[in-house]
N, C-alpha and C. Protein backbone atom coordinates (compact mmCIF):
# COMPACT_ATOMS: atom_id res chain seq x y z
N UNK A 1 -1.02 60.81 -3.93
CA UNK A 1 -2.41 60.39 -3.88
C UNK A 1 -2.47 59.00 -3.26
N UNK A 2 -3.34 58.46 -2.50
CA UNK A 2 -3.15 57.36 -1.23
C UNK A 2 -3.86 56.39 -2.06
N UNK A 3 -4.71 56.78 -3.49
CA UNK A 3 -5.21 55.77 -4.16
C UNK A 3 -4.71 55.40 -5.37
N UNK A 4 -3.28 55.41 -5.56
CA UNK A 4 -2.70 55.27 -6.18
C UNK A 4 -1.22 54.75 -6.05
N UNK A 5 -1.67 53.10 -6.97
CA UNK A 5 -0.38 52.31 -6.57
C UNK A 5 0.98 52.33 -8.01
N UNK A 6 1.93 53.34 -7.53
CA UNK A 6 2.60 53.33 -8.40
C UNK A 6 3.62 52.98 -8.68
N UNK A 7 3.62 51.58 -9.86
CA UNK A 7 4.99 51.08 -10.04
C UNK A 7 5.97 51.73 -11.24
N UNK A 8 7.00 51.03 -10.65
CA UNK A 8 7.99 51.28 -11.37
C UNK A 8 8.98 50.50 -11.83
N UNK A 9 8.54 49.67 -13.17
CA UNK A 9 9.07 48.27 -13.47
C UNK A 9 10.66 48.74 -14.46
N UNK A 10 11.53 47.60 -14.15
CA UNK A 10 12.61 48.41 -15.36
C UNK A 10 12.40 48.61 -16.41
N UNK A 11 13.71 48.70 -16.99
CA UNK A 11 13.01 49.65 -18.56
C UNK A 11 12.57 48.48 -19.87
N UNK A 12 13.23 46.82 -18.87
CA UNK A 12 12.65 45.93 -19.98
C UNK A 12 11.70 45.14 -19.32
N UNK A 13 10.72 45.36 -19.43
CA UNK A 13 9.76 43.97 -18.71
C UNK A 13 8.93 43.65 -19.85
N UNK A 14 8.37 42.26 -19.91
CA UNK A 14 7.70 41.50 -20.48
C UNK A 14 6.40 41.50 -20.25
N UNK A 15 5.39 40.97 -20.85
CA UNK A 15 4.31 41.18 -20.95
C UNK A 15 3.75 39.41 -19.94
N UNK A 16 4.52 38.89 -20.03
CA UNK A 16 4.15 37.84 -18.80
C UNK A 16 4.09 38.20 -17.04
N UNK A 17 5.39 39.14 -17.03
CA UNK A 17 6.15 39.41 -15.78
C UNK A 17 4.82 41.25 -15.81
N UNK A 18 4.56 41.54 -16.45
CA UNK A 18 3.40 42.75 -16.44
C UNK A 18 2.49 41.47 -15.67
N UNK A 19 1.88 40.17 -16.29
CA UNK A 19 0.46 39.98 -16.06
C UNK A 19 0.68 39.33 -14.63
N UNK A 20 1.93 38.75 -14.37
CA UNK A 20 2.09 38.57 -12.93
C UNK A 20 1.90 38.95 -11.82
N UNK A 21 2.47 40.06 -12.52
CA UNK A 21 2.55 41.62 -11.21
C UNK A 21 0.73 42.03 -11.10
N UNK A 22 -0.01 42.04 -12.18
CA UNK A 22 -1.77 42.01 -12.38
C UNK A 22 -1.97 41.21 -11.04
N UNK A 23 -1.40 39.99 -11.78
CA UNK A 23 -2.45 38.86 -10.98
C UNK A 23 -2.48 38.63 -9.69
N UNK A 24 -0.59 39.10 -9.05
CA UNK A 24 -0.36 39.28 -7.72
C UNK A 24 -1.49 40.19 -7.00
N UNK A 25 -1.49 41.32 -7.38
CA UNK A 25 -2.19 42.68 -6.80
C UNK A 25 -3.81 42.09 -6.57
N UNK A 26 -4.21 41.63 -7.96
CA UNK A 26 -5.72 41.06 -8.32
C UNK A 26 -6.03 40.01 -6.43
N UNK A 27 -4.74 39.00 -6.44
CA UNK A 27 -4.86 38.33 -5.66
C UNK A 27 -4.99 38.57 -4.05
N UNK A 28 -3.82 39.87 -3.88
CA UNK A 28 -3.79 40.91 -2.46
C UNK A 28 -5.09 41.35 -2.22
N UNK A 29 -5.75 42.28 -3.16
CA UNK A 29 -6.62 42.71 -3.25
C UNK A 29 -8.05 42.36 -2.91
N UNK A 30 -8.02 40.96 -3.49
CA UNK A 30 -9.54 40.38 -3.23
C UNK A 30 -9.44 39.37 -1.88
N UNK A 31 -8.27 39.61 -1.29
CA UNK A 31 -8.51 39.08 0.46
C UNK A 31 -8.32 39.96 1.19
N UNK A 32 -8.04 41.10 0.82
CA UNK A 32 -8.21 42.56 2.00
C UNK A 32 -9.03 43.60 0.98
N UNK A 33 -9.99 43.72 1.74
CA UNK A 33 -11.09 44.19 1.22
C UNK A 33 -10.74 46.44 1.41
N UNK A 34 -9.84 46.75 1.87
CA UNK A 34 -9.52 47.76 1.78
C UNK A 34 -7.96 48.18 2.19
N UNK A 35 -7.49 49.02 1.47
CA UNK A 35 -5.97 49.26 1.74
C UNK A 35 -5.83 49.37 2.93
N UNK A 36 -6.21 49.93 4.11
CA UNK A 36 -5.93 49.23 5.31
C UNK A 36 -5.46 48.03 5.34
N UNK A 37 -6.09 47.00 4.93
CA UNK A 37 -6.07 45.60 5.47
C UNK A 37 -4.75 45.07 4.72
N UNK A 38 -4.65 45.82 3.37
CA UNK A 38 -2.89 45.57 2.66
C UNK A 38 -2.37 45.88 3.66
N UNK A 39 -2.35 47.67 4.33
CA UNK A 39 -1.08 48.00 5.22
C UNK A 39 -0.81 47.56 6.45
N UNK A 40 -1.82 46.78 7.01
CA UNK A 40 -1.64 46.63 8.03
C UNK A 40 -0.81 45.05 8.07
N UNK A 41 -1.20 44.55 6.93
CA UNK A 41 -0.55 42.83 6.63
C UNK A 41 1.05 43.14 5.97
N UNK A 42 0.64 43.86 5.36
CA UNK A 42 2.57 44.35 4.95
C UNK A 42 3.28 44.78 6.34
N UNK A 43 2.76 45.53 7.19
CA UNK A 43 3.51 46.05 8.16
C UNK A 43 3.93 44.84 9.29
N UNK A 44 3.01 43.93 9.52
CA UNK A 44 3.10 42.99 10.00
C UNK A 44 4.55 42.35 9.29
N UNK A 45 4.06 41.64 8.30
CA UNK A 45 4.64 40.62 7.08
C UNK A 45 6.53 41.91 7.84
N UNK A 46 6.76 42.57 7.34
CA UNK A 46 7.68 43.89 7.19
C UNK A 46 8.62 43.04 9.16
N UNK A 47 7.77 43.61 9.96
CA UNK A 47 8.27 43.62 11.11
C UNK A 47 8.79 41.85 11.42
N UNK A 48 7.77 41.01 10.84
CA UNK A 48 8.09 39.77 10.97
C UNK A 48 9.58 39.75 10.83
N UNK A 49 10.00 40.11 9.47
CA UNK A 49 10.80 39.97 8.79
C UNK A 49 12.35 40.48 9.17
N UNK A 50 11.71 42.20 9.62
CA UNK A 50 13.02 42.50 10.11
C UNK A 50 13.58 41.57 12.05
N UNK A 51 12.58 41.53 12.68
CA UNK A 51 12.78 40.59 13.96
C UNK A 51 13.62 39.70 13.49
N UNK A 52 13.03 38.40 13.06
CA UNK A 52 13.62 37.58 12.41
C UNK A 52 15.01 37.53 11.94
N UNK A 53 15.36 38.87 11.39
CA UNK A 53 16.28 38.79 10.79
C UNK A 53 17.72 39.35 12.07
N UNK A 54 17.20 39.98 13.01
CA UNK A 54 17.97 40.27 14.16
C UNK A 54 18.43 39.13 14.66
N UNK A 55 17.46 38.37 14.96
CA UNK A 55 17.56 37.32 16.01
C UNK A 55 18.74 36.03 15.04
N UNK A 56 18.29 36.82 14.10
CA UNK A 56 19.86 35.31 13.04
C UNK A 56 21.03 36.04 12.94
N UNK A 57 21.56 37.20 13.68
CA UNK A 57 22.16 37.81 13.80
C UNK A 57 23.15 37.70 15.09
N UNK A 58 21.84 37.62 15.88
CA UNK A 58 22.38 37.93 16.89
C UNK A 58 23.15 36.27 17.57
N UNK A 59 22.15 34.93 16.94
CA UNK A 59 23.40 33.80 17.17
C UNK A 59 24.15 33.58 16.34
């Protein structure tokens, strides 16, 4: 289901490290006004990342 974000925290998490993970999403959420605008900034954020990581490779 595409509206549904499903985690999967280990089998011990805390109730701080729960409200984190809230507040992160709360925070994604209310500057991209539709999951598009998450996937398209993760995919970005994603590609940044792997480039980046070639190019420290490659000197």
């Amino acid at each position: 289901n595409p509206n549904v974000i499903r985690l999967e925290p280990p089998l011990t998490v805390s109730k701080e490290e729960i409200d984190r993970v809230l507040a992160a999403l709360e925070n994604i959420f209310s500057k991209n006004h539709s999951f598009l605008g998450v996937a398209v900034s993760s995919g970005k954020s994603a590609i940044s990342s792997t480039i980046g990581g070639l190019f420290k490779r490659q000197n």
